[in-house]
PDB file of N, CA and C in Angstrom:
ATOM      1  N   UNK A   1      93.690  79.074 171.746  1.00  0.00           N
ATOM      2  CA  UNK A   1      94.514  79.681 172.778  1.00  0.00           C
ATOM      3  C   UNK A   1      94.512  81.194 172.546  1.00  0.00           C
ATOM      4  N   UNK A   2      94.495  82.076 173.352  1.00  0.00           N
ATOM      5  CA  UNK A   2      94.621  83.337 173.522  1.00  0.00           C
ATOM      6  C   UNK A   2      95.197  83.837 174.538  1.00  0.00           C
ATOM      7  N   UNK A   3      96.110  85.134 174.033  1.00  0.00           N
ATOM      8  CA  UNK A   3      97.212  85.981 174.567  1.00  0.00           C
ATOM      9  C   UNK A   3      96.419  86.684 175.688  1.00  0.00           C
ATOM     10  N   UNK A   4      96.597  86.297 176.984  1.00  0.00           N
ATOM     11  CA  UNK A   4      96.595  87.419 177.999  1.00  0.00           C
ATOM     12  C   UNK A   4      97.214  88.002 178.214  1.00  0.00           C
ATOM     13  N   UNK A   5      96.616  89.771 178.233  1.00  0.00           N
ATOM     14  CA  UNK A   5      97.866  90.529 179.494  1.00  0.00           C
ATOM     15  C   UNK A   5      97.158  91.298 180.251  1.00  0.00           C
ATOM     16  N   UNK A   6      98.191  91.294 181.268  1.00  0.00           N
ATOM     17  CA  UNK A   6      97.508  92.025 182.566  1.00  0.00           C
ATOM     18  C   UNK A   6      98.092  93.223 182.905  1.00  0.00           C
ATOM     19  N   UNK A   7      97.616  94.225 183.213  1.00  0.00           N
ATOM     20  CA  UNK A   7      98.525  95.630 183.474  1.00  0.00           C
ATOM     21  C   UNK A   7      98.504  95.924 184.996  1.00  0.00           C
ATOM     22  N   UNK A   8      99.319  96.995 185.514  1.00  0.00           N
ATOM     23  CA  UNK A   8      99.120  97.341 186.748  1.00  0.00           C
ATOM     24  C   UNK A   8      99.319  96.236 187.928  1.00  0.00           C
ATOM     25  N   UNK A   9      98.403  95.921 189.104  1.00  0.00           N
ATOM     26  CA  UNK A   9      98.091  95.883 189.889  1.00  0.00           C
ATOM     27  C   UNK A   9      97.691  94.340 189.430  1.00  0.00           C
ATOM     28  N   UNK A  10      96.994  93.954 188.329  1.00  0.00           N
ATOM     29  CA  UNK A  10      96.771  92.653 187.851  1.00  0.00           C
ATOM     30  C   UNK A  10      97.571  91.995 187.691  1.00  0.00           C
ATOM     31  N   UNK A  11      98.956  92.549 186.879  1.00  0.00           N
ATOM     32  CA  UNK A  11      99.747  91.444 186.726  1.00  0.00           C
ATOM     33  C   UNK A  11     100.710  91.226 188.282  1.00  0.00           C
ATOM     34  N   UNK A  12     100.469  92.047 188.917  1.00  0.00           N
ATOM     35  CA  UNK A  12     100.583  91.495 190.389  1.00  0.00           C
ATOM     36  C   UNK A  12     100.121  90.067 190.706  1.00  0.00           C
ATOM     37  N   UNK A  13      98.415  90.465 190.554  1.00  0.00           N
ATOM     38  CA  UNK A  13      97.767  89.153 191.198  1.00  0.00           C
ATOM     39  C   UNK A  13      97.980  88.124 189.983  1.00  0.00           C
ATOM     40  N   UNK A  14      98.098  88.259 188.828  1.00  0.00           N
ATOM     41  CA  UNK A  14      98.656  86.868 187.894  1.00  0.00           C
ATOM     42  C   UNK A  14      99.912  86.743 187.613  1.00  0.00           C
ATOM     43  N   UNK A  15     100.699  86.576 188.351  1.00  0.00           N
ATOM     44  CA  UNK A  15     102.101  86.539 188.293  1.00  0.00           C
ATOM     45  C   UNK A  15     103.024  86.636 187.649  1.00  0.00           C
ATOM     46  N   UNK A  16     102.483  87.849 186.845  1.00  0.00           N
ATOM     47  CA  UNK A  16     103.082  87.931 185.646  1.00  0.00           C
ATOM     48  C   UNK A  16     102.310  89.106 184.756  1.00  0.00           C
ATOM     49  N   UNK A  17     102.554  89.521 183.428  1.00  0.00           N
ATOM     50  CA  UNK A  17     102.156  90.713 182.723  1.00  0.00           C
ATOM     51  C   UNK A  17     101.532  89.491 181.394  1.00  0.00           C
ATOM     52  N   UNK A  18     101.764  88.227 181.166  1.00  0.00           N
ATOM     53  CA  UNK A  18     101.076  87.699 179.742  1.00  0.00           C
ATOM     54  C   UNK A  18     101.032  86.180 180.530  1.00  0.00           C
ATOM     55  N   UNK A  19     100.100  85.894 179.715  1.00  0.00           N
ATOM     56  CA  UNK A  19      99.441  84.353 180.095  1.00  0.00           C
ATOM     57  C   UNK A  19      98.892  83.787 178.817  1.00  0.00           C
ATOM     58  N   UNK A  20      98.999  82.315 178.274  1.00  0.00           N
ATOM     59  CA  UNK A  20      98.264  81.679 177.157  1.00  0.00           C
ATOM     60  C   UNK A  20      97.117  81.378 177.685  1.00  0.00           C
ATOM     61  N   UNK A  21      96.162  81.371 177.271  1.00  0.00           N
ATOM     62  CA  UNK A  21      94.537  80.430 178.256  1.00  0.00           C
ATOM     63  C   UNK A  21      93.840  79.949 177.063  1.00  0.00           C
ATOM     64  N   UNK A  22      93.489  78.954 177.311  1.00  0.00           N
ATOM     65  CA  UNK A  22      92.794  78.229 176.224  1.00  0.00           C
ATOM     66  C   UNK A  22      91.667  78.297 176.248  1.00  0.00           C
ATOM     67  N   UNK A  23      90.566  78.519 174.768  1.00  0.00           N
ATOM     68  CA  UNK A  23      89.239  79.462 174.859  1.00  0.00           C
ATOM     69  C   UNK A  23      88.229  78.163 174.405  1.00  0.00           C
ATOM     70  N   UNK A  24      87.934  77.418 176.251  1.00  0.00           N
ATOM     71  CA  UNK A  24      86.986  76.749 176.031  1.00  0.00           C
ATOM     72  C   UNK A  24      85.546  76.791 176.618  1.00  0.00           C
ATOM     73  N   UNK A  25      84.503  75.749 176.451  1.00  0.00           N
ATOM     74  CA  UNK A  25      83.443  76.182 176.788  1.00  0.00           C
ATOM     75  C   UNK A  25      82.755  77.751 176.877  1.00  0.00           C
ATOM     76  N   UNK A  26      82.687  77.767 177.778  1.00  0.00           N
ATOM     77  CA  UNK A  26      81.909  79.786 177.703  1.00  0.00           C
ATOM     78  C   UNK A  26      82.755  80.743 177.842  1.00  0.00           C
ATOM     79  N   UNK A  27      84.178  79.936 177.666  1.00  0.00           N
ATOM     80  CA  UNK A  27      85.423  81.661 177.649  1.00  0.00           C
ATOM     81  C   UNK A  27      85.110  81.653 175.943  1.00  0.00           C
ATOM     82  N   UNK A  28      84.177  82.262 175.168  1.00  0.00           N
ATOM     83  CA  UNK A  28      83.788  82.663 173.894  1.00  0.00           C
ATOM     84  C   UNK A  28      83.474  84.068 174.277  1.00  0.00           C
ATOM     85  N   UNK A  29      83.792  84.741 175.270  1.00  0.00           N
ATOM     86  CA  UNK A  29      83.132  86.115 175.525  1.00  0.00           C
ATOM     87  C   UNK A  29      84.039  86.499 176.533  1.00  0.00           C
ATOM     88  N   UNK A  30      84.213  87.651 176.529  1.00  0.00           N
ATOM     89  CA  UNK A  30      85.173  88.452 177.712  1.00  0.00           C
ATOM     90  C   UNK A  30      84.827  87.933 178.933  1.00  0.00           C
ATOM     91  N   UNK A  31      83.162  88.487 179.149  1.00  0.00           N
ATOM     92  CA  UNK A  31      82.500  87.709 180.595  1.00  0.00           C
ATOM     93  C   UNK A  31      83.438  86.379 180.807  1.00  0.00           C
ATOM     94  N   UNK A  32      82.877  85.379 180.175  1.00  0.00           N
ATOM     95  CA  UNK A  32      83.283  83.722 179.908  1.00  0.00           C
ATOM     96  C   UNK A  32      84.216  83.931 180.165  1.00  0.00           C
ATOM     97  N   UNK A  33      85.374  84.649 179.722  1.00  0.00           N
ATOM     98  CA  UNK A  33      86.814  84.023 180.073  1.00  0.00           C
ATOM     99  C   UNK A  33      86.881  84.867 181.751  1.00  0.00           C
ATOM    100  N   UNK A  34      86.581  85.472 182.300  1.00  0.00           N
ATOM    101  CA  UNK A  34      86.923  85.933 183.230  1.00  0.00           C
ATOM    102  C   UNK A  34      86.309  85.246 184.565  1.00  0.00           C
ATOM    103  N   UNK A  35      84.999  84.364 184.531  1.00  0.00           N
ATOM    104  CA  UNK A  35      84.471  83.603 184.632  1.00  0.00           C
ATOM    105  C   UNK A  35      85.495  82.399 184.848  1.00  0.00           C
ATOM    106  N   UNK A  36      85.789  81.959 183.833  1.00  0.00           N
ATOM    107  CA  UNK A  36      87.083  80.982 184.084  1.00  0.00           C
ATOM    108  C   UNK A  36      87.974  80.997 184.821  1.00  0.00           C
ATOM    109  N   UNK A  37      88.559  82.374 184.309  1.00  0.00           N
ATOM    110  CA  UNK A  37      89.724  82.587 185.050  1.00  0.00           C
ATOM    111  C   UNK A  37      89.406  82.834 186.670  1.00  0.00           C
ATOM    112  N   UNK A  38      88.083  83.156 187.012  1.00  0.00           N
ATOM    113  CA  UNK A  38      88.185  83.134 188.470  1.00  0.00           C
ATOM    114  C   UNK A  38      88.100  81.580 188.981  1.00  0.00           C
ATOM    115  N   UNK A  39      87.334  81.003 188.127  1.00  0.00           N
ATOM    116  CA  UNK A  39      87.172  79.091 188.423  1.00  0.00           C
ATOM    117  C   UNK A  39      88.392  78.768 188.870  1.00  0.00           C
ATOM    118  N   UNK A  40      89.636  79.200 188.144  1.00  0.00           N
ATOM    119  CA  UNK A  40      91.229  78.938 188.217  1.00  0.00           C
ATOM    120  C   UNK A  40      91.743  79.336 189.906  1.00  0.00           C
ATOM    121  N   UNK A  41      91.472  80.508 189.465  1.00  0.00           N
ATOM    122  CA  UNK A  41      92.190  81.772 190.371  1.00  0.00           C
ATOM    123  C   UNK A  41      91.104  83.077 191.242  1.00  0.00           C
ATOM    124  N   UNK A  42      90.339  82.485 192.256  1.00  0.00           N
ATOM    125  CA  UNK A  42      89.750  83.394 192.619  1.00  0.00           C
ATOM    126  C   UNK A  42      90.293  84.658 192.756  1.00  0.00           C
ATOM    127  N   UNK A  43      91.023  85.272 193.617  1.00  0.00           N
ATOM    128  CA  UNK A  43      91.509  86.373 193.764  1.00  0.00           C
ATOM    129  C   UNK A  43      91.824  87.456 192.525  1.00  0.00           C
ATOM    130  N   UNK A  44      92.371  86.407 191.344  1.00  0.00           N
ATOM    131  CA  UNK A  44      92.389  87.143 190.112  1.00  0.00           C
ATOM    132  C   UNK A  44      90.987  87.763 189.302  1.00  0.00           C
ATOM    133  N   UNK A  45      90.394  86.335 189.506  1.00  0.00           N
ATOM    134  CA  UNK A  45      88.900  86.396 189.198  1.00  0.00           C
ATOM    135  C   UNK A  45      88.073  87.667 189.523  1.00  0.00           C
ATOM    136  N   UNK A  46      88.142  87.805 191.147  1.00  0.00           N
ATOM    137  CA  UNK A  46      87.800  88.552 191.695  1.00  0.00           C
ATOM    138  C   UNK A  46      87.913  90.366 191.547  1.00  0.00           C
ATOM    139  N   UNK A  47      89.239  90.427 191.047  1.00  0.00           N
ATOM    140  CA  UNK A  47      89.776  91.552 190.477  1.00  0.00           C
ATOM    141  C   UNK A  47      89.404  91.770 189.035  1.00  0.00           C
ATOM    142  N   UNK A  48      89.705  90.930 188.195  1.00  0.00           N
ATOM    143  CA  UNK A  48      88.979  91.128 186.957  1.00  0.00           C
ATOM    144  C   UNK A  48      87.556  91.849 186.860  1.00  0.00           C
ATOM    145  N   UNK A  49      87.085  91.542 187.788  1.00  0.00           N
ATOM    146  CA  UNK A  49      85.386  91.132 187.813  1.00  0.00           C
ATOM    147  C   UNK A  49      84.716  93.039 188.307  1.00  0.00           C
ATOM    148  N   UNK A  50      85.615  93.476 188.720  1.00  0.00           N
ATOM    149  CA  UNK A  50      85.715  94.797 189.342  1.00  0.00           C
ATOM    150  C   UNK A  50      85.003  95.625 188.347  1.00  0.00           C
ATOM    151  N   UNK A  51      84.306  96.592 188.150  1.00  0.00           N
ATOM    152  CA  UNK A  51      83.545  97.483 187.188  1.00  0.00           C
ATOM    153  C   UNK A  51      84.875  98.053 186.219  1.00  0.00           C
ATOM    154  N   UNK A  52      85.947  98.831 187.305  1.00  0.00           N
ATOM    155  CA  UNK A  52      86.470  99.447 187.268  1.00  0.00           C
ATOM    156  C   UNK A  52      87.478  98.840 186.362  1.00  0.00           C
ATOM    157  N   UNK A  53      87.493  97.578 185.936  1.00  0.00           N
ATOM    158  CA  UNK A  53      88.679  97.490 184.707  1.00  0.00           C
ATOM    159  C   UNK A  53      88.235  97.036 183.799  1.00  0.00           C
ATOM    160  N   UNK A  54      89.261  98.157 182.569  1.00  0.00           N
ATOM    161  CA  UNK A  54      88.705  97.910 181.442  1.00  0.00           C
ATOM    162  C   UNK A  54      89.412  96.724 180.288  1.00  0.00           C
ATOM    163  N   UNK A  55      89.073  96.544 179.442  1.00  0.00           N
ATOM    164  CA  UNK A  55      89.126  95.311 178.628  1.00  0.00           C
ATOM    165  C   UNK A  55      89.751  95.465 176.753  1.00  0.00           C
ATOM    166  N   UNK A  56      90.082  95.051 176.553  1.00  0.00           N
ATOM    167  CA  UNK A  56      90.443  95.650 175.367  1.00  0.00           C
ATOM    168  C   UNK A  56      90.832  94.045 174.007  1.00  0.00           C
ATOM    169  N   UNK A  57      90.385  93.761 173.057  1.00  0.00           N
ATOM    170  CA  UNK A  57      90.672  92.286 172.300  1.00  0.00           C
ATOM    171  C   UNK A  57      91.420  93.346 171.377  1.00  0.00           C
ATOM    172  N   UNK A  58      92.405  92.398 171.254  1.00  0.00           N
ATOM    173  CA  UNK A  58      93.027  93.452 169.572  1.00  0.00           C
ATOM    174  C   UNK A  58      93.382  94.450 169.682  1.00  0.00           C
ATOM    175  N   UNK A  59      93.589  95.206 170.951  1.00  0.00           N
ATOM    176  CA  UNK A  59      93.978  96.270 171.129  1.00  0.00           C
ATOM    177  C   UNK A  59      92.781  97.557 170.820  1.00  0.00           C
ATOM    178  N   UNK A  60      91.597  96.826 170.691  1.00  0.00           N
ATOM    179  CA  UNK A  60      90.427  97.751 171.081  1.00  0.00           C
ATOM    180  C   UNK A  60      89.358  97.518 172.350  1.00  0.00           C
ATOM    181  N   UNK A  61      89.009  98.944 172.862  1.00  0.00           N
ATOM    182  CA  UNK A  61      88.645  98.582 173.913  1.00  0.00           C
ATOM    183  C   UNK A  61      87.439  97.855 173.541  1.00  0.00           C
ATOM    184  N   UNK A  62      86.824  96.732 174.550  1.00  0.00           N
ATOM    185  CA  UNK A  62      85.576  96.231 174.362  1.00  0.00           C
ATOM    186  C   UNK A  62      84.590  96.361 175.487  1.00  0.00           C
ATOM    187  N   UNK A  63      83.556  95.905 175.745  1.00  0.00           N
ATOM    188  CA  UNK A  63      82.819  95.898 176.494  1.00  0.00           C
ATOM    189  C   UNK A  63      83.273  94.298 176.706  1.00  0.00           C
ATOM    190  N   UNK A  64      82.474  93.752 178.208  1.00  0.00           N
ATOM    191  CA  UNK A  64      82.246  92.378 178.567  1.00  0.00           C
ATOM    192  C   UNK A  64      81.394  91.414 178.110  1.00  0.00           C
ATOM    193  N   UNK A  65      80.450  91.668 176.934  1.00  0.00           N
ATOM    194  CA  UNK A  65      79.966  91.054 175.994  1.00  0.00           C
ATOM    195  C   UNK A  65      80.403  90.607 174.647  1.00  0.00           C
ATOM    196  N   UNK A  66      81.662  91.431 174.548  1.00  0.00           N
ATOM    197  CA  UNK A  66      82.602  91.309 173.375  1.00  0.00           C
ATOM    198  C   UNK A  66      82.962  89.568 172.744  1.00  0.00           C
ATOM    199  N   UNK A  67      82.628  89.264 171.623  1.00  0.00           N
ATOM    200  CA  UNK A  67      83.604  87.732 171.476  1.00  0.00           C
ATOM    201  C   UNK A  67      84.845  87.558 171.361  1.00  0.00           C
ATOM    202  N   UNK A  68      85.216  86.965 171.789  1.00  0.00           N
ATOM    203  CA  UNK A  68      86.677  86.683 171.417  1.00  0.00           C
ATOM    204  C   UNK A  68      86.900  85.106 170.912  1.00  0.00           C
ATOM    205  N   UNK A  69      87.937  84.658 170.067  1.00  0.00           N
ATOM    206  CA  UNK A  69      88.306  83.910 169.507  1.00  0.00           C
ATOM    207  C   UNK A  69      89.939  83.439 169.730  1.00  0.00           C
ATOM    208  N   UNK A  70      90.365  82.157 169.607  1.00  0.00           N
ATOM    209  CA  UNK A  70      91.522  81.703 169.157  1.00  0.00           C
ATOM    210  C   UNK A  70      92.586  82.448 168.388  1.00  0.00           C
ATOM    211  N   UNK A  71      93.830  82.936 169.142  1.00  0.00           N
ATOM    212  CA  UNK A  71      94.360  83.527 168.474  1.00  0.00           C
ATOM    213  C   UNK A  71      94.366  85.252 169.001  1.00  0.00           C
ATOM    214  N   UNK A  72      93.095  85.858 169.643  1.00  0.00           N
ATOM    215  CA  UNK A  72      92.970  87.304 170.332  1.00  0.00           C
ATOM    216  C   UNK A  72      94.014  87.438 171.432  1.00  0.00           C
ATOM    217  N   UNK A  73      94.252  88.747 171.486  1.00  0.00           N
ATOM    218  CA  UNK A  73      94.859  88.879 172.528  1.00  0.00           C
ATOM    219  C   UNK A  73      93.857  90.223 173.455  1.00  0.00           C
ATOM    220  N   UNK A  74      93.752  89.186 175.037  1.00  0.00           N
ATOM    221  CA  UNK A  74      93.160  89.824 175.651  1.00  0.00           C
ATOM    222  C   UNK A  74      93.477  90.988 176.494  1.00  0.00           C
ATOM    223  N   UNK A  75      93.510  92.131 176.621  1.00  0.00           N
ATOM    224  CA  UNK A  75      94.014  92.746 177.798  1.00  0.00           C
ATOM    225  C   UNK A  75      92.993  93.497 178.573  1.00  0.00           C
ATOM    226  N   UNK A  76      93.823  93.241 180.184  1.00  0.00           N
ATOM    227  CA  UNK A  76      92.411  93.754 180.969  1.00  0.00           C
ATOM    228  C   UNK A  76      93.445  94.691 181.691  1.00  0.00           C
ATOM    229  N   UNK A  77      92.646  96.162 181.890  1.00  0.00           N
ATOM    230  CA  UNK A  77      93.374  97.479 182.077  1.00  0.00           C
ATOM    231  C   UNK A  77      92.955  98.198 183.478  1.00  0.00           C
ATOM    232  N   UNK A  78      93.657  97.768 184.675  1.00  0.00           N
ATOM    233  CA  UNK A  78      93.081  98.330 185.537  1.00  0.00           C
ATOM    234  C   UNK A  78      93.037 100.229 185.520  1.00  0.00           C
ATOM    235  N   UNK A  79      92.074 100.676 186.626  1.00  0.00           N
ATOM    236  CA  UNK A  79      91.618 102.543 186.552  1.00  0.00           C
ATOM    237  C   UNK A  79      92.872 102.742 186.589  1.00  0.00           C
ATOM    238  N   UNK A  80      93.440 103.670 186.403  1.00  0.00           N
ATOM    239  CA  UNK A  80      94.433 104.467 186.226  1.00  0.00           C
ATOM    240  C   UNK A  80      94.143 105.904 187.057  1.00  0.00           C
ATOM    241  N   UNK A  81      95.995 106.233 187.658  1.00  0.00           N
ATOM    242  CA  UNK A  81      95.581 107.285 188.766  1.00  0.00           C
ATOM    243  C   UNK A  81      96.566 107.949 188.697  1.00  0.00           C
ATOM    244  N   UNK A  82      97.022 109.073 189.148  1.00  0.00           N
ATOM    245  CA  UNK A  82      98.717 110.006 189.582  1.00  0.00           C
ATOM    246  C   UNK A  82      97.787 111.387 189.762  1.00  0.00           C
ATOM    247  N   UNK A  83      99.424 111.574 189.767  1.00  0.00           N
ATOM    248  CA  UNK A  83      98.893 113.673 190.545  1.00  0.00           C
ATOM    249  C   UNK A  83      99.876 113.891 189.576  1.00  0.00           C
TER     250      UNK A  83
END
């Protein structure tokens, strides 16, 4: 199981700012879980999937090839904006 959170505009579309998701089959990789999570939840999916947000396991940023494991906590960071 692994800690989701969603910032911004995401935890809009996941109803919420943290989620448990359980890390099976090909959620072994950032891709994989986001992948999933659109299987679940298109619209979320869909947003995840955006260039424009970034990703972070452990509180470092990663790329979408990154592994993740049982126990990570994922966060996905939408662009950021103000004047």
């Amino acid at each position: 199981m692994a800690r989701l959170m969603f910032f911004g505009k995401l935890a809009d579309l996941a109803a919420g700012r943290e989620r448990d998701w359980p890390l099976d089959g090909e959620a072994r990789t950032v891709a994989g879980l986001i992948d999933a999570i659109a299987a679940a939840d298109a619209a979320l999916g869909a947003a995840l999937s955006a260039p424009s947000v970034r990703c972070a396991v452990n509180e470092a940023m990663v790329g979408r090839d990154a592994p993740i494991a049982d126990g990570d906590e994922i966060a996905f960071l939408p662009p950021v904006s103000g004047g």
